[in-house]
ModelCIF file with pLDDT and N, C-alpha, C, O atoms, coordinates in Angstrom:
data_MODEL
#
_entry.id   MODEL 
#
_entity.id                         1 
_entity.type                       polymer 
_entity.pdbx_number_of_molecules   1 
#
_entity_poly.entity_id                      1 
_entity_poly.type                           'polypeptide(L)' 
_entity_poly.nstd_linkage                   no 
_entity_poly.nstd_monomer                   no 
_entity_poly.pdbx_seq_one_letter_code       
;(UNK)(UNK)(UNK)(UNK)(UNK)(UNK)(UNK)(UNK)(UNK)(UNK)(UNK)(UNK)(UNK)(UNK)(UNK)(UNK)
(UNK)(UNK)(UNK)(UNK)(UNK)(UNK)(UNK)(UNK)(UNK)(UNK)(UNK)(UNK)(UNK)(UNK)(UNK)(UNK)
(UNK)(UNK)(UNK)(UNK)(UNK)(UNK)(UNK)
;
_entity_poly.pdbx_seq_one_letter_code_can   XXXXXXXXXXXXXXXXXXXXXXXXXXXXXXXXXXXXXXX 
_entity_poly.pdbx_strand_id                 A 
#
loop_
_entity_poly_seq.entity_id 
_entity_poly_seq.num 
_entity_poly_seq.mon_id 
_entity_poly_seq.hetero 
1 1  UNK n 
1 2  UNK n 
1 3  UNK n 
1 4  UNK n 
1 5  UNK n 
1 6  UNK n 
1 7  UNK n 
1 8  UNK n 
1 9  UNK n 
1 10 UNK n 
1 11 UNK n 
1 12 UNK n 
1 13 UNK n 
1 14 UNK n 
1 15 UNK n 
1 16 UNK n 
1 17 UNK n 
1 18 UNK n 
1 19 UNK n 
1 20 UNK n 
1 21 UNK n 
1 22 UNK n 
1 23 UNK n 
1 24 UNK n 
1 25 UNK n 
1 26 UNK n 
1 27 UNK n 
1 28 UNK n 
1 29 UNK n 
1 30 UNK n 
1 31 UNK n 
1 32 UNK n 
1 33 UNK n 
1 34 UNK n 
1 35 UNK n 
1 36 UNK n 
1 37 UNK n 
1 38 UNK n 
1 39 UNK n 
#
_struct_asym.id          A 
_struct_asym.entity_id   1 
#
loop_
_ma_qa_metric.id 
_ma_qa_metric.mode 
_ma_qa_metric.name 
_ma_qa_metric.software_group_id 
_ma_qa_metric.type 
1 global pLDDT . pLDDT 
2 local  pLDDT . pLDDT 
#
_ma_qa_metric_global.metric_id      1 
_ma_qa_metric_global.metric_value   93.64 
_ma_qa_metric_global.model_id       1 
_ma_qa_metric_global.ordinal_id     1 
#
loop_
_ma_qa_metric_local.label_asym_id 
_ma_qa_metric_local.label_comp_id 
_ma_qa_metric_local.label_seq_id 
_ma_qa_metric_local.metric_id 
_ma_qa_metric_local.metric_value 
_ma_qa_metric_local.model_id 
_ma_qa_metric_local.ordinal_id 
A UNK 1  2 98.00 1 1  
A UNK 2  2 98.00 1 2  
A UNK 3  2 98.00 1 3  
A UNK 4  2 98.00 1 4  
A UNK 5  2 98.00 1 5  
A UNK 6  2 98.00 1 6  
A UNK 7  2 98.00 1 7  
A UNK 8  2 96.00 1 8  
A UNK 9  2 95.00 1 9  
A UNK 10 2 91.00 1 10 
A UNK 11 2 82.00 1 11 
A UNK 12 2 71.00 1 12 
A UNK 13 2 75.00 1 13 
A UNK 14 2 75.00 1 14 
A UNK 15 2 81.00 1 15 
A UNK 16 2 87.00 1 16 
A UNK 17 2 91.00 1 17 
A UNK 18 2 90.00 1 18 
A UNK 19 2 91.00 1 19 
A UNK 20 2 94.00 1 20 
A UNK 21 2 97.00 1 21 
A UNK 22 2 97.00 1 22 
A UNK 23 2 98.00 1 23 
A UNK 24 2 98.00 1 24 
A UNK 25 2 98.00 1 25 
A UNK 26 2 98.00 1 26 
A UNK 27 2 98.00 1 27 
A UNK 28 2 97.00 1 28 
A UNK 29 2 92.00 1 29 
A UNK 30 2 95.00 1 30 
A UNK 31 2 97.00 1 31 
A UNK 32 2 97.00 1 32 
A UNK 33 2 98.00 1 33 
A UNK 34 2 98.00 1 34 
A UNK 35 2 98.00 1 35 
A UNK 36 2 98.00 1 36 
A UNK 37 2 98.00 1 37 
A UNK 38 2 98.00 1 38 
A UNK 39 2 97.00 1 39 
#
loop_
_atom_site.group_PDB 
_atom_site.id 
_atom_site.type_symbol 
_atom_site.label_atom_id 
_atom_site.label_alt_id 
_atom_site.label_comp_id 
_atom_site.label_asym_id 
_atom_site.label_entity_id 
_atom_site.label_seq_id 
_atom_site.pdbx_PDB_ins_code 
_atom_site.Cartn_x 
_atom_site.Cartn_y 
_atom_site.Cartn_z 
_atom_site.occupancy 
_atom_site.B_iso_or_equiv 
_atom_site.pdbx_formal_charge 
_atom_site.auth_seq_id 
_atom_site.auth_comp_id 
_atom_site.auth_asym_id 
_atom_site.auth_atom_id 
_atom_site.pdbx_PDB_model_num 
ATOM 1   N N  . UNK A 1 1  ? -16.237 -15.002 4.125   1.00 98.00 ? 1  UNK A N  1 
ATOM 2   C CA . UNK A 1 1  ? -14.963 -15.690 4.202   1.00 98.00 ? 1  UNK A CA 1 
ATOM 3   C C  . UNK A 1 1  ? -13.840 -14.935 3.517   1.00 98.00 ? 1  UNK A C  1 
ATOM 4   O O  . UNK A 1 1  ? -14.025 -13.769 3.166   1.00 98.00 ? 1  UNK A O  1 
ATOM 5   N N  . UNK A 1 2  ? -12.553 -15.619 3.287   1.00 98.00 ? 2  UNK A N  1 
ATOM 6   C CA . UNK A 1 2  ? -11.281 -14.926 2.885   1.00 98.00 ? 2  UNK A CA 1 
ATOM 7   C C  . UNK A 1 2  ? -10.425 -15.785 1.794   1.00 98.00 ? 2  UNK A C  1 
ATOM 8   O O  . UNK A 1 2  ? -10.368 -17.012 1.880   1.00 98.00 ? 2  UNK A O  1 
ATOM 9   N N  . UNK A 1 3  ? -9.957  -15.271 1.066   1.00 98.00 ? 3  UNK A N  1 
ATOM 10  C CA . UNK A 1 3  ? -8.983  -15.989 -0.083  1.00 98.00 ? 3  UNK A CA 1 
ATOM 11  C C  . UNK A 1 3  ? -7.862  -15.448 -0.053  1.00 98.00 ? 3  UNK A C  1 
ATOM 12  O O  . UNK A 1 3  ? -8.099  -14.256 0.145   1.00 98.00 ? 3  UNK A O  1 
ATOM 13  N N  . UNK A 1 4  ? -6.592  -15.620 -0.142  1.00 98.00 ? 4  UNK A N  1 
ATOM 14  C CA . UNK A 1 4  ? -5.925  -14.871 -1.099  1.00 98.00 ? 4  UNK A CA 1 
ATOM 15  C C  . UNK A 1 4  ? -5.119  -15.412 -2.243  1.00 98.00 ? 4  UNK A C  1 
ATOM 16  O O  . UNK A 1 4  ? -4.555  -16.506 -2.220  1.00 98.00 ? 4  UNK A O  1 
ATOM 17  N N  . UNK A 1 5  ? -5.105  -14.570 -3.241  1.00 98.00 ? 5  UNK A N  1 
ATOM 18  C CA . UNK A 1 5  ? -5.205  -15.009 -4.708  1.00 98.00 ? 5  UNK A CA 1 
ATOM 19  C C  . UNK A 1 5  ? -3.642  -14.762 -4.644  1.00 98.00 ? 5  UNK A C  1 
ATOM 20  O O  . UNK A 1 5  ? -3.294  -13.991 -3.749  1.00 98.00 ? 5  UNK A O  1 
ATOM 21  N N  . UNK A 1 6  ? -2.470  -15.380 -5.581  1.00 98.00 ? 6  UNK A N  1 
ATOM 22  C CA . UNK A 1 6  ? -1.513  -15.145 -5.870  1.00 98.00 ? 6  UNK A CA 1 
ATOM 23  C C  . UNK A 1 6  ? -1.172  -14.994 -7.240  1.00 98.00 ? 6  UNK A C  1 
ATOM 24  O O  . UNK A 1 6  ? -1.567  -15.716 -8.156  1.00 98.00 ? 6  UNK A O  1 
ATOM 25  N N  . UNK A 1 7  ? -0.340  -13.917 -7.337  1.00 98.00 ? 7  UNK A N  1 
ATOM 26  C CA . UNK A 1 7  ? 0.562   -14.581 -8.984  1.00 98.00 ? 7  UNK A CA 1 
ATOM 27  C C  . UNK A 1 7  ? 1.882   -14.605 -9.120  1.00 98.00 ? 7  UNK A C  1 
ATOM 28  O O  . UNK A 1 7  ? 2.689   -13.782 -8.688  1.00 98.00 ? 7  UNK A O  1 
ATOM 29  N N  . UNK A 1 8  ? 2.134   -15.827 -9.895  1.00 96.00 ? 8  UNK A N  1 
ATOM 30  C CA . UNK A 1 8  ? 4.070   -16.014 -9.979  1.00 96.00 ? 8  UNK A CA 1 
ATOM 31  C C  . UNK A 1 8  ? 4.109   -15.248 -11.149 1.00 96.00 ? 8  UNK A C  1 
ATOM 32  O O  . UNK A 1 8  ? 3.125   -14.940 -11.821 1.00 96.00 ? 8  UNK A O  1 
ATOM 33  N N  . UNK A 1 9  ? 5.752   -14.826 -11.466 1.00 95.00 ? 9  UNK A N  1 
ATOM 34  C CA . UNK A 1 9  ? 5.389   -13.689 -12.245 1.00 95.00 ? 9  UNK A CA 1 
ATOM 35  C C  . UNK A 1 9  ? 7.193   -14.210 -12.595 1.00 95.00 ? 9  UNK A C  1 
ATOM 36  O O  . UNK A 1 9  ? 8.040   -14.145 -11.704 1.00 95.00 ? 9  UNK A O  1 
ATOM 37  N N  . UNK A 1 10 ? 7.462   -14.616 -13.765 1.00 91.00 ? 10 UNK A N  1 
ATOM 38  C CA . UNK A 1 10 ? 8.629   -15.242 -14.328 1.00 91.00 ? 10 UNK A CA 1 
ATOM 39  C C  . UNK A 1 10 ? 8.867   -15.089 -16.194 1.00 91.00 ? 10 UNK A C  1 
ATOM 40  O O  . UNK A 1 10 ? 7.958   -14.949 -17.012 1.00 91.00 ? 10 UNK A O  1 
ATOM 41  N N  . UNK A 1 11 ? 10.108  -15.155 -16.439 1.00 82.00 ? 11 UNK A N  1 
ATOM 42  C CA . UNK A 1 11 ? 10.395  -14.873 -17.760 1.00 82.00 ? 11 UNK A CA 1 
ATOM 43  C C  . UNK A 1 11 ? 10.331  -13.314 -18.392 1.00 82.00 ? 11 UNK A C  1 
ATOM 44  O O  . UNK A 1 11 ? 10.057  -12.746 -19.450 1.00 82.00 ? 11 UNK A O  1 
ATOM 45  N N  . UNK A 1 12 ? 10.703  -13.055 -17.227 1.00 71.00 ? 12 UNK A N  1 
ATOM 46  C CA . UNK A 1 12 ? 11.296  -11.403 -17.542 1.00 71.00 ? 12 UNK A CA 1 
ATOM 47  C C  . UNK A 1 12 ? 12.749  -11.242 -17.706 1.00 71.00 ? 12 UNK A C  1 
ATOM 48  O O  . UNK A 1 12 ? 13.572  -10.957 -16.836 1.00 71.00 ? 12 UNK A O  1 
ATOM 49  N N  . UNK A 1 13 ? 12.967  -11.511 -19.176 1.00 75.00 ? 13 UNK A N  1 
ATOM 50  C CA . UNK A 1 13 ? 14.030  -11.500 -19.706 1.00 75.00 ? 13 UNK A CA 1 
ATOM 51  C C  . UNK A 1 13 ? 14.714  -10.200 -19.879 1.00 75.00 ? 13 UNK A C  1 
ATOM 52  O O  . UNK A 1 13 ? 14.262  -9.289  -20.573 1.00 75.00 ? 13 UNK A O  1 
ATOM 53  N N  . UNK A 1 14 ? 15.883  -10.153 -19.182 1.00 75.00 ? 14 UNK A N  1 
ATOM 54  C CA . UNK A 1 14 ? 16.274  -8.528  -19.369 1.00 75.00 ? 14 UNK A CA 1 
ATOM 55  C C  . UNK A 1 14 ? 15.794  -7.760  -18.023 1.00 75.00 ? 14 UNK A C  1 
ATOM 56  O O  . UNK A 1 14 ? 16.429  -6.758  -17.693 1.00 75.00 ? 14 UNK A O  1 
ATOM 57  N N  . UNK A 1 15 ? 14.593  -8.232  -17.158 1.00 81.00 ? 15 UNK A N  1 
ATOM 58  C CA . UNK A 1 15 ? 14.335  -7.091  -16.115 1.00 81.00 ? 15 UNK A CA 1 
ATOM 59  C C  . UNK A 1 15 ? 14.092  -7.959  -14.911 1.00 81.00 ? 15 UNK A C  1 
ATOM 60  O O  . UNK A 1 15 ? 14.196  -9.185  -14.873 1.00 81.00 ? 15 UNK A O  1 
ATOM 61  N N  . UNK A 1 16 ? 13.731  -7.097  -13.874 1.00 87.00 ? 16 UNK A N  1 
ATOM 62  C CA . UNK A 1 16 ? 13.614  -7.846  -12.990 1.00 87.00 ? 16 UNK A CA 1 
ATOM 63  C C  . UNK A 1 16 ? 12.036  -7.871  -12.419 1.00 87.00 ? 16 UNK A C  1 
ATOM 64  O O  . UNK A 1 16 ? 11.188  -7.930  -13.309 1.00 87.00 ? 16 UNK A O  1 
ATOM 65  N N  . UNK A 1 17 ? 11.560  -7.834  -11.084 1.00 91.00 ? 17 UNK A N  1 
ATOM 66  C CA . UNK A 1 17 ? 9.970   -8.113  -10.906 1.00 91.00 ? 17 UNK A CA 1 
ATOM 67  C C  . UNK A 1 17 ? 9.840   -6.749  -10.828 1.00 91.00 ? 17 UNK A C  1 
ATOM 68  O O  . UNK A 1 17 ? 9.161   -6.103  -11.626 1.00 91.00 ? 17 UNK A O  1 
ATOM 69  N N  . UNK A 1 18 ? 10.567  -6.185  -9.741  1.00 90.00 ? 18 UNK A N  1 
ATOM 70  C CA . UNK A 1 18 ? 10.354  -4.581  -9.615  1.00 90.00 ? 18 UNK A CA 1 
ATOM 71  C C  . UNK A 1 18 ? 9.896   -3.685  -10.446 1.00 90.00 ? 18 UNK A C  1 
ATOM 72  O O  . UNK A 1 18 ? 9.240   -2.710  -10.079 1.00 90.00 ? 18 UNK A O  1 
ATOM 73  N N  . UNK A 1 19 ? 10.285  -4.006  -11.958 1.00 91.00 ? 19 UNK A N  1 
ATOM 74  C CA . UNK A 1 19 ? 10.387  -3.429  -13.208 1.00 91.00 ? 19 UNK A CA 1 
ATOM 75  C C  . UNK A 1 19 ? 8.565   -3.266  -13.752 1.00 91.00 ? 19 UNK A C  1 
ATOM 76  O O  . UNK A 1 19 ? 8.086   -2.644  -14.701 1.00 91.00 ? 19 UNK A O  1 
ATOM 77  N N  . UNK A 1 20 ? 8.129   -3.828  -13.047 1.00 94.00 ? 20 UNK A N  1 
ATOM 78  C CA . UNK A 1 20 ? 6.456   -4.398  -13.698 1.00 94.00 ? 20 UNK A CA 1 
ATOM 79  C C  . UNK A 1 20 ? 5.972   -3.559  -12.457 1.00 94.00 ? 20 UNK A C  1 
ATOM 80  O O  . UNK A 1 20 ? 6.688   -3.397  -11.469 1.00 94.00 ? 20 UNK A O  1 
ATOM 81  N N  . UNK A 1 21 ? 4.638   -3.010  -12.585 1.00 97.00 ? 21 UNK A N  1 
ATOM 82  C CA . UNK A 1 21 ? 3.295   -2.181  -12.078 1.00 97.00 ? 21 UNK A CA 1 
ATOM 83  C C  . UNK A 1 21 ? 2.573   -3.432  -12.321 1.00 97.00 ? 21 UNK A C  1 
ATOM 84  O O  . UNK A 1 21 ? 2.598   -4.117  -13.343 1.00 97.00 ? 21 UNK A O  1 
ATOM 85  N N  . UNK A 1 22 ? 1.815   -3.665  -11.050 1.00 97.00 ? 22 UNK A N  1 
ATOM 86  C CA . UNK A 1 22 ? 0.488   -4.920  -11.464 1.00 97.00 ? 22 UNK A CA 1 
ATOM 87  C C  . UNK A 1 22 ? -0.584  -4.917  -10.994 1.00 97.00 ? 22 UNK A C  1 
ATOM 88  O O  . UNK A 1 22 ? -0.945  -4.218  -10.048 1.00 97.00 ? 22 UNK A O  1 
ATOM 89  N N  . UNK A 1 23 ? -1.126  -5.572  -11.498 1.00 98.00 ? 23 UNK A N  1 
ATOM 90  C CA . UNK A 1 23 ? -2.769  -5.637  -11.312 1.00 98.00 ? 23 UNK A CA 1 
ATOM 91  C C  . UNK A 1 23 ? -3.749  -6.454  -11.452 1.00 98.00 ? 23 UNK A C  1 
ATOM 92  O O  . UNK A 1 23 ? -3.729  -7.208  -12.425 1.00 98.00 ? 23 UNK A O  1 
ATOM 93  N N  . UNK A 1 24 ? -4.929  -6.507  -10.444 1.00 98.00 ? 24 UNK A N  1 
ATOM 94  C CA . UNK A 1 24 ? -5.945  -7.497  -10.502 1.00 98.00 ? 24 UNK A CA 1 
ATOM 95  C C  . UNK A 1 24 ? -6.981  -6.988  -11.411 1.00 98.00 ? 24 UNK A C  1 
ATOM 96  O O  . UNK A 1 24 ? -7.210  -5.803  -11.653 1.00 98.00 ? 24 UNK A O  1 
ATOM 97  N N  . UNK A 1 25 ? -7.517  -7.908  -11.837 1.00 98.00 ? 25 UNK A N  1 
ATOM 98  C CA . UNK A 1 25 ? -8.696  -7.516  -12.600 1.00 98.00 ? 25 UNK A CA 1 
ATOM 99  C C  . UNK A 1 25 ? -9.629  -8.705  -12.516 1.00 98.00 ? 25 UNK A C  1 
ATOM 100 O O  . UNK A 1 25 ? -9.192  -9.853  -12.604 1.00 98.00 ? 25 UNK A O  1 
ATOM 101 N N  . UNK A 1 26 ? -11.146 -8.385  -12.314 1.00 98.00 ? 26 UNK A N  1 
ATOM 102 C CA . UNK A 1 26 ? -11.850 -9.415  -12.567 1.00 98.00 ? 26 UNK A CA 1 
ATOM 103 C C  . UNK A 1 26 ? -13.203 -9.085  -13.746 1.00 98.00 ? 26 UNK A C  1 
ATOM 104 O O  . UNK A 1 26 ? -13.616 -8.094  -14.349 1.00 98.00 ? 26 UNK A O  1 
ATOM 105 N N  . UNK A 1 27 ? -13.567 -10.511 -13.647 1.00 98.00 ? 27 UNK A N  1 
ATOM 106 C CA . UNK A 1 27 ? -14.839 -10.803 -14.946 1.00 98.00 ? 27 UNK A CA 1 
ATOM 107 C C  . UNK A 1 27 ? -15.874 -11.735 -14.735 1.00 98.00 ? 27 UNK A C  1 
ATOM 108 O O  . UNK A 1 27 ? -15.618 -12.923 -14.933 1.00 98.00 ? 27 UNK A O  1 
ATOM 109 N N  . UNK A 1 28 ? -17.328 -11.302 -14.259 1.00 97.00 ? 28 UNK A N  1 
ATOM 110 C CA . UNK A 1 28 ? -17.908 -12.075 -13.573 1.00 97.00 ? 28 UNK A CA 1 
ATOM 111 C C  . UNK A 1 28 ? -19.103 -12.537 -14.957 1.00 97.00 ? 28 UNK A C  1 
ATOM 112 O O  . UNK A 1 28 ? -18.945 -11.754 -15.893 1.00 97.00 ? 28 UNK A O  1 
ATOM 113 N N  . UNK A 1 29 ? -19.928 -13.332 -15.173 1.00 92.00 ? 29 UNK A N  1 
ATOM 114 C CA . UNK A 1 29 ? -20.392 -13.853 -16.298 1.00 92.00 ? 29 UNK A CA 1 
ATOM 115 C C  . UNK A 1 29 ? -21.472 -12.976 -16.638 1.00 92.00 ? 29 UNK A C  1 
ATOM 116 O O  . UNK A 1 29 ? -22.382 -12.684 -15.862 1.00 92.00 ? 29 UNK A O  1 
ATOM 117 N N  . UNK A 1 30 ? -21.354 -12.560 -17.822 1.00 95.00 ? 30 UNK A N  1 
ATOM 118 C CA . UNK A 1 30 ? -22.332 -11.501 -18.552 1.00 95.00 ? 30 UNK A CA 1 
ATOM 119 C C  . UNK A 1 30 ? -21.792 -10.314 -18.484 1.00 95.00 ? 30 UNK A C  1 
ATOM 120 O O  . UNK A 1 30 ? -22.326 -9.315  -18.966 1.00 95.00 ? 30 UNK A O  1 
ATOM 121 N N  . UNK A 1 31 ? -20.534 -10.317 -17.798 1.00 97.00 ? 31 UNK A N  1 
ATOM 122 C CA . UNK A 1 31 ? -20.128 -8.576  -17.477 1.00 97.00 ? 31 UNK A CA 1 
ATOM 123 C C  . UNK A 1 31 ? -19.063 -8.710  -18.207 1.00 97.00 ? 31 UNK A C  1 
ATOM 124 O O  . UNK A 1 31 ? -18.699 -9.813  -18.613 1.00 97.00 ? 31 UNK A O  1 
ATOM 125 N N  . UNK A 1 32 ? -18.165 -7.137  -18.571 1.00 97.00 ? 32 UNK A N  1 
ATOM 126 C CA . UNK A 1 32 ? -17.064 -6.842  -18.880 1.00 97.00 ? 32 UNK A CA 1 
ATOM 127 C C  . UNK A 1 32 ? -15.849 -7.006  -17.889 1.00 97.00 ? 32 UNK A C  1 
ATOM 128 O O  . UNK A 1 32 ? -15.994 -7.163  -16.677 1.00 97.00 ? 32 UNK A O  1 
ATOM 129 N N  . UNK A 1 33 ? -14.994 -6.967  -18.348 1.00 98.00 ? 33 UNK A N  1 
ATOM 130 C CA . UNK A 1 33 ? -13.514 -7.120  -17.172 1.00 98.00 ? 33 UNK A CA 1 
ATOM 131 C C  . UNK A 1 33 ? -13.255 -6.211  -16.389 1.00 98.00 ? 33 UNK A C  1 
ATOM 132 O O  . UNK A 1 33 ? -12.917 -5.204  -17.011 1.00 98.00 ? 33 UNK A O  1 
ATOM 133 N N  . UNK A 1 34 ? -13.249 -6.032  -14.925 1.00 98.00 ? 34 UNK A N  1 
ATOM 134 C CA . UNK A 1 34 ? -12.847 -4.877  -14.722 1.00 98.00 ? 34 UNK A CA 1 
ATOM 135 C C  . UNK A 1 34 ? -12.327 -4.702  -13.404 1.00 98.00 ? 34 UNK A C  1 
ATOM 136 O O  . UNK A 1 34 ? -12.639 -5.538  -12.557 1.00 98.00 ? 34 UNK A O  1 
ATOM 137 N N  . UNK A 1 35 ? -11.479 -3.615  -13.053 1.00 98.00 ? 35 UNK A N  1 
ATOM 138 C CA . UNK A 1 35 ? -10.568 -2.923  -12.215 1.00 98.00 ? 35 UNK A CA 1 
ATOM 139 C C  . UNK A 1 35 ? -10.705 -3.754  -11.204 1.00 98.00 ? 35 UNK A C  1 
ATOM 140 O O  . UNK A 1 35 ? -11.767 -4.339  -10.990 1.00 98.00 ? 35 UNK A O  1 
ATOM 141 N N  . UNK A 1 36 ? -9.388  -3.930  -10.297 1.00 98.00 ? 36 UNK A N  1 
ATOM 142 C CA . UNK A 1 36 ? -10.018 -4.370  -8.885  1.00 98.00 ? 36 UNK A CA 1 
ATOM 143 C C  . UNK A 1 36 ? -8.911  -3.655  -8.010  1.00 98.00 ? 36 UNK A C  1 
ATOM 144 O O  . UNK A 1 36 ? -9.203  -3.023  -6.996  1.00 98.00 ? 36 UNK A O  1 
ATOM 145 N N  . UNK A 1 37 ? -7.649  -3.798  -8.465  1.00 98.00 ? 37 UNK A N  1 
ATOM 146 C CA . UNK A 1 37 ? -6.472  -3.238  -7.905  1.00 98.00 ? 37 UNK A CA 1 
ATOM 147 C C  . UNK A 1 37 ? -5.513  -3.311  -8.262  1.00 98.00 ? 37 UNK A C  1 
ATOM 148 O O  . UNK A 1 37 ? -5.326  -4.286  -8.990  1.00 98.00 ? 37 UNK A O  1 
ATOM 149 N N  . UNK A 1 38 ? -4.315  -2.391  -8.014  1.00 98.00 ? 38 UNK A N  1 
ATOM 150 C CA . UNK A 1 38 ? -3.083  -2.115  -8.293  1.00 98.00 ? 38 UNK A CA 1 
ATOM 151 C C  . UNK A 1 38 ? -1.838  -1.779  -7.595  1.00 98.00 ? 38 UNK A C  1 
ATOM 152 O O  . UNK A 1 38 ? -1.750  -1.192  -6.516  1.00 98.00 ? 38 UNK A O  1 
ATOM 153 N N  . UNK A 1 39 ? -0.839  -2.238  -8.368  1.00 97.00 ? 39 UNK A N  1 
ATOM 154 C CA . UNK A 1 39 ? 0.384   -1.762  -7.196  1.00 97.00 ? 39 UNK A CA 1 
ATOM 155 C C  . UNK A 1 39 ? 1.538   -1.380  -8.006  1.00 97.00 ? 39 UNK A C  1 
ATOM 156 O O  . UNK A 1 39 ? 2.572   -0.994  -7.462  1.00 97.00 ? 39 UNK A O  1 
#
């Protein structure tokens, strides 16, 4: 199947959204956090 995950992204005082590089990351139980993607 399919999801897609969102994030609001607010209280960037001084900048705008453009200003931010972002990224997913996940953490599945017993594991460490890690990479999934970027933009």
């Amino acid at each position: 199947g399919s999801l897609r995950l969102s994030c609001a992204v607010s209280g960037a005082s001084g900048r705008t959204f453009s200003s931010y590089a972002m990224g997913w990351f996940r953490q599945a139980p017993g594991k460490e956090r890690e990479f999934v993607a970027a933009v």
